[in-house]
Protein backbone atom coordinates (compact mmCIF):
# COMPACT_ATOMS: atom_id res chain seq x y z
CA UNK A 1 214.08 204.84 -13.56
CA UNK A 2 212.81 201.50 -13.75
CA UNK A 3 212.04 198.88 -16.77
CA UNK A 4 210.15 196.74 -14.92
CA UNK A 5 206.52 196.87 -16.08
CA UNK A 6 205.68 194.04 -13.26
CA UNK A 7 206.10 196.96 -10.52
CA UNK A 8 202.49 198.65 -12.17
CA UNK A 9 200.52 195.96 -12.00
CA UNK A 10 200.22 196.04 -7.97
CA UNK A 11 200.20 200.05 -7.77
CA UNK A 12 197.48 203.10 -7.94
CA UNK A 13 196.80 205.96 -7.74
CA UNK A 14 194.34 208.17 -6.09
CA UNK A 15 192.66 210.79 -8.28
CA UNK A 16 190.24 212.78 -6.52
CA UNK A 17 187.85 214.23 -9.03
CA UNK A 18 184.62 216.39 -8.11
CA UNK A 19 184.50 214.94 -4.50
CA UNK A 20 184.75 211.15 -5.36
CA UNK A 21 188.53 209.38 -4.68
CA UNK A 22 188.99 207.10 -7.72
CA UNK A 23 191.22 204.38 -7.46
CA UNK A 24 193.21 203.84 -10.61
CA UNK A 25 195.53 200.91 -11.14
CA UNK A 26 198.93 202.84 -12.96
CA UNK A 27 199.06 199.57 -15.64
CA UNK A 28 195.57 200.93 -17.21
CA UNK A 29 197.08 204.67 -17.79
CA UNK A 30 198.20 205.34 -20.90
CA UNK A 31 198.89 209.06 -20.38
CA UNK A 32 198.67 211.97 -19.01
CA UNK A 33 198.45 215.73 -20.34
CA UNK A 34 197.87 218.76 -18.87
CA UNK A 35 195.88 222.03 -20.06
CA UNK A 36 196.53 225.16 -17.92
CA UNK A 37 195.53 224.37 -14.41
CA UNK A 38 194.28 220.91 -15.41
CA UNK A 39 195.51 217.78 -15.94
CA UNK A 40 193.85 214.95 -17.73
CA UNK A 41 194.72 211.00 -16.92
CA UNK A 42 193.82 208.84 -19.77
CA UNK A 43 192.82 204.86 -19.46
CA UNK A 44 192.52 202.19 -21.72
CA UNK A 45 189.11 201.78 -21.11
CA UNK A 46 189.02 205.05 -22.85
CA UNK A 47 187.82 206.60 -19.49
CA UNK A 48 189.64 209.71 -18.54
CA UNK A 49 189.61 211.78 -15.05
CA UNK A 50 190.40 215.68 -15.30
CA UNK A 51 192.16 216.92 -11.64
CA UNK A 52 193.49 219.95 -10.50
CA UNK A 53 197.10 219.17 -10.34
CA UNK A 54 200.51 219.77 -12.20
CA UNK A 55 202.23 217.59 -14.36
CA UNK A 56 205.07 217.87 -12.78
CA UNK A 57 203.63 215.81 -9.71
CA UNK A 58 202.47 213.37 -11.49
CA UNK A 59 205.82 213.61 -13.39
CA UNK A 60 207.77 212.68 -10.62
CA UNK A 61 205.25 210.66 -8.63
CA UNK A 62 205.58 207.96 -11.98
CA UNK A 63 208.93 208.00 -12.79
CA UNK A 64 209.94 204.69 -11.20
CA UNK A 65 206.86 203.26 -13.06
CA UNK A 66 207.90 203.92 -16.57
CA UNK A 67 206.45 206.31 -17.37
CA UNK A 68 207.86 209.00 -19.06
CA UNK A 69 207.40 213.23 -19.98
CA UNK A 70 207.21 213.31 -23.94
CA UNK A 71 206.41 217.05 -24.39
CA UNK A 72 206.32 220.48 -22.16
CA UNK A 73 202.34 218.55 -21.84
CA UNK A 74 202.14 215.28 -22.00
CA UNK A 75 203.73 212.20 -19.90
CA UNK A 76 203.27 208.09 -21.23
CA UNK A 77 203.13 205.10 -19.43
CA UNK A 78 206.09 203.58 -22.30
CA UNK A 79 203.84 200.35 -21.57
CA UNK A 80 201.31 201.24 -24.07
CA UNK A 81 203.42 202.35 -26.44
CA UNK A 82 203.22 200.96 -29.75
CA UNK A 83 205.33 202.51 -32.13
CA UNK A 84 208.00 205.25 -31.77
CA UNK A 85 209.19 207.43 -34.89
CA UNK A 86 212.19 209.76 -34.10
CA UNK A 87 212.83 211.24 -37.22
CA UNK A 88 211.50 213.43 -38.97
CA UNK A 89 208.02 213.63 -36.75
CA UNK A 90 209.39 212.23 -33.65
CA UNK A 91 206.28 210.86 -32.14
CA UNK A 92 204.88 207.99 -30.62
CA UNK A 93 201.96 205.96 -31.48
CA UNK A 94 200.07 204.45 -27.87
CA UNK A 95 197.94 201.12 -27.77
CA UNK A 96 194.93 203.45 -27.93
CA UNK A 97 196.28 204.57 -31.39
CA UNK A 98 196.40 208.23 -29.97
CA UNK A 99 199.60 209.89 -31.78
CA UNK A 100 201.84 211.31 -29.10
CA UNK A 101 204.44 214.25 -30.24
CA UNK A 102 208.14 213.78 -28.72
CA UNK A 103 210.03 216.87 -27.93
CA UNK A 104 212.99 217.06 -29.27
CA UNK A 105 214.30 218.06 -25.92
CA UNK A 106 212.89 214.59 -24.37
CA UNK A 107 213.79 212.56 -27.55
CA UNK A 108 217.02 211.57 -25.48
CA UNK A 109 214.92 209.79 -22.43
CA UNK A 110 213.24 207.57 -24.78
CA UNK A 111 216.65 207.17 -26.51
CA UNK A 112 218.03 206.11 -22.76
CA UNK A 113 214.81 204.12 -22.64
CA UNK A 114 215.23 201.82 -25.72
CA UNK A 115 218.73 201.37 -24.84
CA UNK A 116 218.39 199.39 -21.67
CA UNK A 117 215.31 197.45 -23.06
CA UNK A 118 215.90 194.09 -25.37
CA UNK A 119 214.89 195.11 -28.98
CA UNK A 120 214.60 191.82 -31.36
């Protein structure tokens, strides 16, 4: 996986949502979480597009981008994270100030994460 934020700035993604193809540039996602069937992709222009696709495509479509699978439901683009608290709620805090729950199964990829990144 990837650190480099730079590589989201020149890549979308297709969503395809009630007919229309929306274009969505990967650096405006923030996340991603999926309900059942249904999977909604959240912006920071607080616009978000409900499809009819697993996570897990998405999950492994975004990898190289940073992003990252929090919980059995959601996935973050770790660019718009603000804040990360792993103990004792281990969550997340995005740019959108929408509170994010890690899994304590998935605490170890942000863990991995952090590690390679420079921390001041």
């Amino acid at each position: 996986m990837t650190k480099d934020f730079s590589l989201q700035k020149n890549n979308k993604i297709v969503l395809k949502t009630k007919g229309i193809l929306n274009f969505i540039e990967m650096d405006k996602i923030t996340h991603i979480t999926c309900e059942g069937s249904l999977t909604t992709v959240y912006t920071i222009n607080n616009s978000d597009f409900v499809i009819s696709k697993i996570l897990k495509h998405f999950e492994r479509e975004l990898l190289n981008f940073a992003f990252l699978r929090a919980n059995n439901n959601t996935i973050v683009n770790m660019m718009h994270v603000k804040e990360i608290q792993s103990s004792p709620k281990r969550s997340m805090l995005l740019t959108n100030n929408i509170e994010v729950k890690i899994s304590r199964r998935k605490l170890y990829l942000f863990n991995e994460f952090l590690e390679k990144q420079e921390v001041f």
